[in-house]
C-alpha atoms as a PDB file:
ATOM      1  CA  UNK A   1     -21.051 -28.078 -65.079  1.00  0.00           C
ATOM      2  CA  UNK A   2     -19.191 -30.357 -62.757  1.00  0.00           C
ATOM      3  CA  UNK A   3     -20.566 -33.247 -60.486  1.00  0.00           C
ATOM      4  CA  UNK A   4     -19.249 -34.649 -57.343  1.00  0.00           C
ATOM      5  CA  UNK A   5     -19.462 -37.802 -56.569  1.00  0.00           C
ATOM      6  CA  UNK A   6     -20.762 -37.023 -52.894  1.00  0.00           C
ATOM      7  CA  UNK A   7     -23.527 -34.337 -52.653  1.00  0.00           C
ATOM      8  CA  UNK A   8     -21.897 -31.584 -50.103  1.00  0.00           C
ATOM      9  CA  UNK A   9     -24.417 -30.410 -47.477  1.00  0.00           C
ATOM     10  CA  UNK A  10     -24.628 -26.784 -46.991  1.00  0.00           C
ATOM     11  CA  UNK A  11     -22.687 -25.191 -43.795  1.00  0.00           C
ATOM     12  CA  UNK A  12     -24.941 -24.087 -41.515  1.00  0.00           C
ATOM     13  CA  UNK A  13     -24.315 -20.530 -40.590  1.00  0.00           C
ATOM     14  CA  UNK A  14     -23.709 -20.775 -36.516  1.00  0.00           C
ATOM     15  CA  UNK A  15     -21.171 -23.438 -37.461  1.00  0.00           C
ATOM     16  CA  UNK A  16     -19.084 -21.100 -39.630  1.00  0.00           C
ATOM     17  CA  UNK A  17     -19.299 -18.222 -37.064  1.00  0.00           C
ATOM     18  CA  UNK A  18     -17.670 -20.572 -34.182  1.00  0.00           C
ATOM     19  CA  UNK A  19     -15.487 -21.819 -36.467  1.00  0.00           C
ATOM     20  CA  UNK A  20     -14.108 -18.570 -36.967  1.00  0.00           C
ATOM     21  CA  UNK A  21     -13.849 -17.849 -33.632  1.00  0.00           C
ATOM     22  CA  UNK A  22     -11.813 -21.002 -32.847  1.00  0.00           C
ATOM     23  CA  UNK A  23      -9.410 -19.723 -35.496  1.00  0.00           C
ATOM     24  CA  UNK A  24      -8.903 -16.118 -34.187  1.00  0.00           C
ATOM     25  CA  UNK A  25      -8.449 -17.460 -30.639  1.00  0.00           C
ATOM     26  CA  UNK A  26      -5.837 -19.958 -32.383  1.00  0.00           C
ATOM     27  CA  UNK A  27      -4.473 -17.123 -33.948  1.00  0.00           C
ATOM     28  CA  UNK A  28      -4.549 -15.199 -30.847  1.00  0.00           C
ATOM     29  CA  UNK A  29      -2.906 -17.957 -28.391  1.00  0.00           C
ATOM     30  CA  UNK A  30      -0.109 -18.706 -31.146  1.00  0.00           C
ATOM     31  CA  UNK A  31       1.037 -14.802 -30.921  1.00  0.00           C
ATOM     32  CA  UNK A  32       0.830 -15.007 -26.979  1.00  0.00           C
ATOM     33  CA  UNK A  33       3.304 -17.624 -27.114  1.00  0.00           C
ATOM     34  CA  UNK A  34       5.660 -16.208 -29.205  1.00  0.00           C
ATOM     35  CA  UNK A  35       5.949 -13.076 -27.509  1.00  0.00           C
ATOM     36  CA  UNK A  36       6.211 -15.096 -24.175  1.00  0.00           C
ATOM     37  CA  UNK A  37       9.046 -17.128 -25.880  1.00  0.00           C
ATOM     38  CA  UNK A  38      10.219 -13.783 -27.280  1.00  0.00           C
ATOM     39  CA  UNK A  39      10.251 -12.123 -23.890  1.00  0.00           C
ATOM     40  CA  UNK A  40      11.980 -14.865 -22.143  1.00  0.00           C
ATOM     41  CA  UNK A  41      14.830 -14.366 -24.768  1.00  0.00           C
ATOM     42  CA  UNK A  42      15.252 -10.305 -24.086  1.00  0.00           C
ATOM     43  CA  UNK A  43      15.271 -11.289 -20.246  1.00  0.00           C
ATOM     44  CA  UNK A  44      17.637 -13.787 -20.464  1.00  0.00           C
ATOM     45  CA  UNK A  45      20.007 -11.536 -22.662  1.00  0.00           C
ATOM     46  CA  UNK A  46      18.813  -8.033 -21.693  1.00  0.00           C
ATOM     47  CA  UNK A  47      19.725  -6.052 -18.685  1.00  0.00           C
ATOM     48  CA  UNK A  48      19.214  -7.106 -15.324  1.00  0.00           C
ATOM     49  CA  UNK A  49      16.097  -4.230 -15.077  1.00  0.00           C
ATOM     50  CA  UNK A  50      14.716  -6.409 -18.433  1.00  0.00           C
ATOM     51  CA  UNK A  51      15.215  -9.922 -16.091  1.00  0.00           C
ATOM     52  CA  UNK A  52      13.614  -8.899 -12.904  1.00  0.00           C
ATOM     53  CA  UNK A  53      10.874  -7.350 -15.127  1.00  0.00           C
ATOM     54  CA  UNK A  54      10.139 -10.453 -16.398  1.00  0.00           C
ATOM     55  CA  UNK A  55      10.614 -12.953 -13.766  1.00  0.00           C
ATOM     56  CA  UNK A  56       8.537 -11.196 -11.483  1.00  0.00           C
ATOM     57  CA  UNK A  57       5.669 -12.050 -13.915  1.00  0.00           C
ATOM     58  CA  UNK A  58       6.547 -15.746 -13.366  1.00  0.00           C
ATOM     59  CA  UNK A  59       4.053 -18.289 -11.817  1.00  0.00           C
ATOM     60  CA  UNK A  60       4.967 -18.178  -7.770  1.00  0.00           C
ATOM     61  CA  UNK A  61       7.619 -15.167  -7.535  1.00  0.00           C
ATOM     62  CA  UNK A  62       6.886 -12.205  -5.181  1.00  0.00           C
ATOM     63  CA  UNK A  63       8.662  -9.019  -5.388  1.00  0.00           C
ATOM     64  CA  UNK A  64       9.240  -6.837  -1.998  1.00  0.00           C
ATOM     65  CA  UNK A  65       9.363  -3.371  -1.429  1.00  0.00           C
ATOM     66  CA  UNK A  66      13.218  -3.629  -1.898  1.00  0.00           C
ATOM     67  CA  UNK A  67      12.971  -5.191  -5.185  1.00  0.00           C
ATOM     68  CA  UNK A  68      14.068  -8.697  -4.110  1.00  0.00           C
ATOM     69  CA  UNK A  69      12.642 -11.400  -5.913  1.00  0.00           C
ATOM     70  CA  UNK A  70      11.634 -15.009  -4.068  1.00  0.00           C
ATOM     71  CA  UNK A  71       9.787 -18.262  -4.610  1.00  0.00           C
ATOM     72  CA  UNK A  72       9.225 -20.698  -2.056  1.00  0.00           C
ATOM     73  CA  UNK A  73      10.355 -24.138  -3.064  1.00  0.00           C
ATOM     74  CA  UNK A  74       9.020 -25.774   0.620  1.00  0.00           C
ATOM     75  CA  UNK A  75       7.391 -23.823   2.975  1.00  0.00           C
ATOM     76  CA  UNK A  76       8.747 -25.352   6.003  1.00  0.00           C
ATOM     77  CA  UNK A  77       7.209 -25.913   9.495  1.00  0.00           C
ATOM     78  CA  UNK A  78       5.689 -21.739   9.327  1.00  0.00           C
ATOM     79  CA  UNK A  79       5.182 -19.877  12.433  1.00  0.00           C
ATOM     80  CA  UNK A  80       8.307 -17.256  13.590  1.00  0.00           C
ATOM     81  CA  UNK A  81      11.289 -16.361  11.489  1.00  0.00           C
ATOM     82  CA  UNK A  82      14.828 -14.903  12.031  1.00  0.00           C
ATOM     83  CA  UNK A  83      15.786 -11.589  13.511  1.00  0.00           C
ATOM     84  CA  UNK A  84      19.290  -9.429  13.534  1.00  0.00           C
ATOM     85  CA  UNK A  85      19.595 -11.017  17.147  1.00  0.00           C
ATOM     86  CA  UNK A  86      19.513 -14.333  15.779  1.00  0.00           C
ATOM     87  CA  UNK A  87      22.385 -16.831  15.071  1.00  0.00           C
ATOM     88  CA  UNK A  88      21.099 -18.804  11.402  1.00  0.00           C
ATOM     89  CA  UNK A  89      21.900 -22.500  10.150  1.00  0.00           C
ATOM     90  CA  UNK A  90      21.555 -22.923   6.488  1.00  0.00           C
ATOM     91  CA  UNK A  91      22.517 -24.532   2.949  1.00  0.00           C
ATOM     92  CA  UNK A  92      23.048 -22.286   0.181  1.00  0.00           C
ATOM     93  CA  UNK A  93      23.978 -22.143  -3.504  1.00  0.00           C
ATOM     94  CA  UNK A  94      24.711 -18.967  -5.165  1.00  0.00           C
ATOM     95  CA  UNK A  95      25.004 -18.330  -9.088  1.00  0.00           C
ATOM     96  CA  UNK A  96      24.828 -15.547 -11.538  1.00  0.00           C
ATOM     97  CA  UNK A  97      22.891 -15.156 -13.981  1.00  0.00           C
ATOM     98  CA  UNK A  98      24.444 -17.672 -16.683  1.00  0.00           C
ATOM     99  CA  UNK A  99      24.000 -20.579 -13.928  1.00  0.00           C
ATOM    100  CA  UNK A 100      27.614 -20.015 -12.660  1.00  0.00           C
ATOM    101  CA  UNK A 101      28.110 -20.984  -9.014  1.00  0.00           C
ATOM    102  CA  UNK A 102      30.274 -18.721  -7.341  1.00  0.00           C
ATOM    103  CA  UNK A 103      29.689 -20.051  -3.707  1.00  0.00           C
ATOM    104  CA  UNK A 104      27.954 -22.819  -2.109  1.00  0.00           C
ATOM    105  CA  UNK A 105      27.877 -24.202   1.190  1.00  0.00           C
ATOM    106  CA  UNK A 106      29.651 -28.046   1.959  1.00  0.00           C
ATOM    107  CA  UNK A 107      27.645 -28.475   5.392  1.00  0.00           C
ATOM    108  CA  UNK A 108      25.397 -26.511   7.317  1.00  0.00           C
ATOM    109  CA  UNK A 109      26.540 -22.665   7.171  1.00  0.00           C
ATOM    110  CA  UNK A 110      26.022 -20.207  10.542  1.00  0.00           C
ATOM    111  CA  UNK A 111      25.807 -16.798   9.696  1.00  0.00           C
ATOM    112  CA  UNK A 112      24.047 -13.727  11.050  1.00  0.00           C
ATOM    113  CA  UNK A 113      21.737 -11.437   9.223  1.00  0.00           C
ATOM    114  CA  UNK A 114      23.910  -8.544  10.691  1.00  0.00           C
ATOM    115  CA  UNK A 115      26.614 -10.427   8.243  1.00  0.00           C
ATOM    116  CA  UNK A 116      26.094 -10.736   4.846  1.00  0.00           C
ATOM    117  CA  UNK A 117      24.673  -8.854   2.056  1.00  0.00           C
ATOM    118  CA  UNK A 118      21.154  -7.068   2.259  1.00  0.00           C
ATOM    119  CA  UNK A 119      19.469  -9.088  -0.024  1.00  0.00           C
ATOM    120  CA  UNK A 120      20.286 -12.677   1.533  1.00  0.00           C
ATOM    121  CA  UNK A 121      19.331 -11.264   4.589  1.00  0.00           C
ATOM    122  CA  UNK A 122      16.322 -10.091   3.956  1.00  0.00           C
ATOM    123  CA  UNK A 123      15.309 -13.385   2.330  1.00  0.00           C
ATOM    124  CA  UNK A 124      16.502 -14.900   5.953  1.00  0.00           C
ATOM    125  CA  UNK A 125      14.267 -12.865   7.805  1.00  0.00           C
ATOM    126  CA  UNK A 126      11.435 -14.217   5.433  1.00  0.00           C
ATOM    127  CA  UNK A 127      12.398 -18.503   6.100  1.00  0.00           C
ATOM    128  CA  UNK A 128      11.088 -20.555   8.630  1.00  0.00           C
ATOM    129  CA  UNK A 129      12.799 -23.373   9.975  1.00  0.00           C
ATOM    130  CA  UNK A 130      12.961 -25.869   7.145  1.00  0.00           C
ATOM    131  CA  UNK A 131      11.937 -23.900   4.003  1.00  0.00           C
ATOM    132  CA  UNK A 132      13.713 -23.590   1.118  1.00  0.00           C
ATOM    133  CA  UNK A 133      13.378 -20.610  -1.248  1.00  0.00           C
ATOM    134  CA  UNK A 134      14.639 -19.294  -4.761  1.00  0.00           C
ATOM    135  CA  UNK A 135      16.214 -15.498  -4.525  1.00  0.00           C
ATOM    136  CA  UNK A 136      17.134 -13.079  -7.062  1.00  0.00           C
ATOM    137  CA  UNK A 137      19.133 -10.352  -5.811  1.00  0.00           C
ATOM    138  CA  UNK A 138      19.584  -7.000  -7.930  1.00  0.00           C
ATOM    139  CA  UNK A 139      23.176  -5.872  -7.744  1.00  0.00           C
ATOM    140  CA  UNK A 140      21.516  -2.939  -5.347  1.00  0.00           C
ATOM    141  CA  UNK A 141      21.063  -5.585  -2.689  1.00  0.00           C
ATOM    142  CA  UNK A 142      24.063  -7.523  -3.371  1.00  0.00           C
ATOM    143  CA  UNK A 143      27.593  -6.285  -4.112  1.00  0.00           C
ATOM    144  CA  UNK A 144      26.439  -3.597  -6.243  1.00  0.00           C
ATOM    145  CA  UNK A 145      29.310  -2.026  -8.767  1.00  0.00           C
ATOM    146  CA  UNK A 146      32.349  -3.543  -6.469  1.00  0.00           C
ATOM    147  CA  UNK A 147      33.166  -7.065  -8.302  1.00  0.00           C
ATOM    148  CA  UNK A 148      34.381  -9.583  -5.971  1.00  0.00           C
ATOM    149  CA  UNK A 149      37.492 -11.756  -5.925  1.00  0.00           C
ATOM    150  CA  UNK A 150      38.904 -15.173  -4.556  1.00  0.00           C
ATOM    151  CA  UNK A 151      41.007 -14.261  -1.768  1.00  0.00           C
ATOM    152  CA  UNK A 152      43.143 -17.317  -2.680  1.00  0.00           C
ATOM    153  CA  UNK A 153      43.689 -16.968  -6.232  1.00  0.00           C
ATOM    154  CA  UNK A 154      42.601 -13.600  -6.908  1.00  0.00           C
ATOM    155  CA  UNK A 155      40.528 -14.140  -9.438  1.00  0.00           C
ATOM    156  CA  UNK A 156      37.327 -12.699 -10.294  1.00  0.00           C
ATOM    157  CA  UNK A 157      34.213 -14.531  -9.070  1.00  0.00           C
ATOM    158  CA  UNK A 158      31.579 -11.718  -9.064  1.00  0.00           C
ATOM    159  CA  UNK A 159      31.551  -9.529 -11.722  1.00  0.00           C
ATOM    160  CA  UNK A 160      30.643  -5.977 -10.966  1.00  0.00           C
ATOM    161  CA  UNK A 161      26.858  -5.110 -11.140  1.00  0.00           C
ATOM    162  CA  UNK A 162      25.948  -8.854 -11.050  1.00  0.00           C
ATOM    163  CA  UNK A 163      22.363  -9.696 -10.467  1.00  0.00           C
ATOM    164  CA  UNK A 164      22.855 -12.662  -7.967  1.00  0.00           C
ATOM    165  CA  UNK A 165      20.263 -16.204  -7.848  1.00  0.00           C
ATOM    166  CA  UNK A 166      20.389 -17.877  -4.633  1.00  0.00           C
ATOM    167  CA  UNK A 167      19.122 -21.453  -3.417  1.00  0.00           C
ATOM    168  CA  UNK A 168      18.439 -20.865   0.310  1.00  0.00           C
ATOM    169  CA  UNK A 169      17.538 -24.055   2.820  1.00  0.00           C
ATOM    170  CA  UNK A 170      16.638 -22.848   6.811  1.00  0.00           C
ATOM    171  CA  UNK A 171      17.785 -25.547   8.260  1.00  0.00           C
ATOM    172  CA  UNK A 172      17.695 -23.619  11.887  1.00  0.00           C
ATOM    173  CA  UNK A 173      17.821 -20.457  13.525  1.00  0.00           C
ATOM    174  CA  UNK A 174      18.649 -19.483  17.421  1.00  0.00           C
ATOM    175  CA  UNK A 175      19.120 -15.901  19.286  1.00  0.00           C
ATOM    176  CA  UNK A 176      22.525 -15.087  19.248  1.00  0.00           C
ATOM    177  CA  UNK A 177      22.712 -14.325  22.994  1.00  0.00           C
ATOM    178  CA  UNK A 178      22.194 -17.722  23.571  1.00  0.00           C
ATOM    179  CA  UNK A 179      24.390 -19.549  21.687  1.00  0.00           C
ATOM    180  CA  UNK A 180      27.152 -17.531  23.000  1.00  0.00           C
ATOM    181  CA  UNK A 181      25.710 -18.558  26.553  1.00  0.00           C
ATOM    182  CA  UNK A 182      25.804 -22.349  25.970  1.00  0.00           C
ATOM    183  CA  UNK A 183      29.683 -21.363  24.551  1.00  0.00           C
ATOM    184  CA  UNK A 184      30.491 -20.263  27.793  1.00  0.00           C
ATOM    185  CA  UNK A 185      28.625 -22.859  29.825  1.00  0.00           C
ATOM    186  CA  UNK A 186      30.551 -25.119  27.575  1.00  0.00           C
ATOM    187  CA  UNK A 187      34.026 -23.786  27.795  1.00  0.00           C
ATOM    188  CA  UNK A 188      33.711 -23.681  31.861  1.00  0.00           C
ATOM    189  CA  UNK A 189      32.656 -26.727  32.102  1.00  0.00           C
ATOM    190  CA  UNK A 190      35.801 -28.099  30.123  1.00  0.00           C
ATOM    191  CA  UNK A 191      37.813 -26.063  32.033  1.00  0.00           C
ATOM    192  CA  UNK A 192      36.403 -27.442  35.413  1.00  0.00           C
ATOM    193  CA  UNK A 193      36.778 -31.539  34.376  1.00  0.00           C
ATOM    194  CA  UNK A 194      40.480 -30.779  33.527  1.00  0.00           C
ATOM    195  CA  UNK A 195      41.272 -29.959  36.763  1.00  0.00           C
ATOM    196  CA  UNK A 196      43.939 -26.909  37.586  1.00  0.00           C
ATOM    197  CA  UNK A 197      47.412 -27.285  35.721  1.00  0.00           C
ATOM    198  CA  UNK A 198      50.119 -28.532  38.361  1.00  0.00           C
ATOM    199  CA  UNK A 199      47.498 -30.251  40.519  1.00  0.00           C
ATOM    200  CA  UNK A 200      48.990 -32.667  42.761  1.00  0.00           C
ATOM    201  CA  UNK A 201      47.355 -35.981  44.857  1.00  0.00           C
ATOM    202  CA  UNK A 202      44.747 -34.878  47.875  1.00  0.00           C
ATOM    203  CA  UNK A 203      46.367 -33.488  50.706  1.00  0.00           C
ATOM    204  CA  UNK A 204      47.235 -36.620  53.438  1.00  0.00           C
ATOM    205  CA  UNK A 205      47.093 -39.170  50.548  1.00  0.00           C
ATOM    206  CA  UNK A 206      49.860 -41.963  50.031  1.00  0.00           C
ATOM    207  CA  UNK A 207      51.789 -41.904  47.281  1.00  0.00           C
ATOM    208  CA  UNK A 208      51.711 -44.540  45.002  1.00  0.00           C
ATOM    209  CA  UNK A 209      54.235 -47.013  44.277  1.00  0.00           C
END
């Protein structure tokens, strides 16, 4: 017969049940997390189907009926967006997959939806002046299976089939007809202060000495 030193006191019954609970939800959460961890990992080395799969599941990405992926990082003033007629001003940084920028903007970029790739310009029709969003562009929406090259050095920048991540700032947007009007307005206006070429002193007035 053995004797404690310390008399245990009997377990009441409802105690054991929750503390069985607490274990299987312990259990439970600890094999969440691992497949989360272990789902990240197939993403990040899987195909680009196994990526957007799982980033769409991620806490503030939306999907579109195109398959582009976005998250707002600021959601700017709200209110109207770009069209095809408009002229945009933005920042941008674009990277694959690994984190390797392939492009990015010095300054203050205008482009026109009509002008780039259908994935960045569907994300521009989305932006209101002064947000800045997250993009993930399957290759479908991008530069699909044509890889693309440096014009300068040749080399290859985009591989072929490369699912593309873009940081996108709206700094501005404006419809193209006008901007080319205030071009003109401009240019005449320049044209008129410089006077004709050739153009001599007033008719009747002295020459000076």
């Amino acid at each position: 017969m053995s004797i404690t030193a310390v008399p245990i006191q009997p377990v009441k019954r409802g105690y054991v049940v929750w503390l069985w609970v607490a274990i299987a939800a312990a259990l439970v959460l600890s094999f969440a997390l691992a497949w989360k961890g272990t789902a990240g990992v197939v993403a990040e080395t899987g195909t680009n189907a196994q990526f957007l799969s799982y980033n769409a599941g991620q806490p503030g990405v939306v999907e579109t009926e195109s398959g582009l992926q976005y998250r707002v990082l600021e959601a700017g003033q709200g209110g109207a967006t770009p069209t095809d007629a408009d002229l945009v001003l933005v920042n941008y940084s674009g990277k694959l997959r690994d984190g390797t920028v392939f492009d990015e903007s010095r300054q203050p970029t205008p482009l026109s939806p009509k002008g780039v790739v259908p994935g960045f310009a569907e994300a521009l029709k989305l932006m209101p002046k002064g947000a800045k969003y997250r993009v993930w562009m399957k290759p479908e929406l991008a530069y699909g299976a044509s890889a693309q090259t440096n014009p300068q050095t040749g080399q290859e920048v985009i591989p072929a089939d490369s699912l593309l991540v873009f940081d996108i700032e709206m700094v501005d947007f404006m419809p193209e007809a006008v901007i080319r009007q205030m071009q003109m307005q401009q240019m005449m206006q320049s044209q008129g202060e410089g006077g004709a070429p050739g153009q001599g002193a007033p008719e009747g007035a002295a020459p000076q000495r």
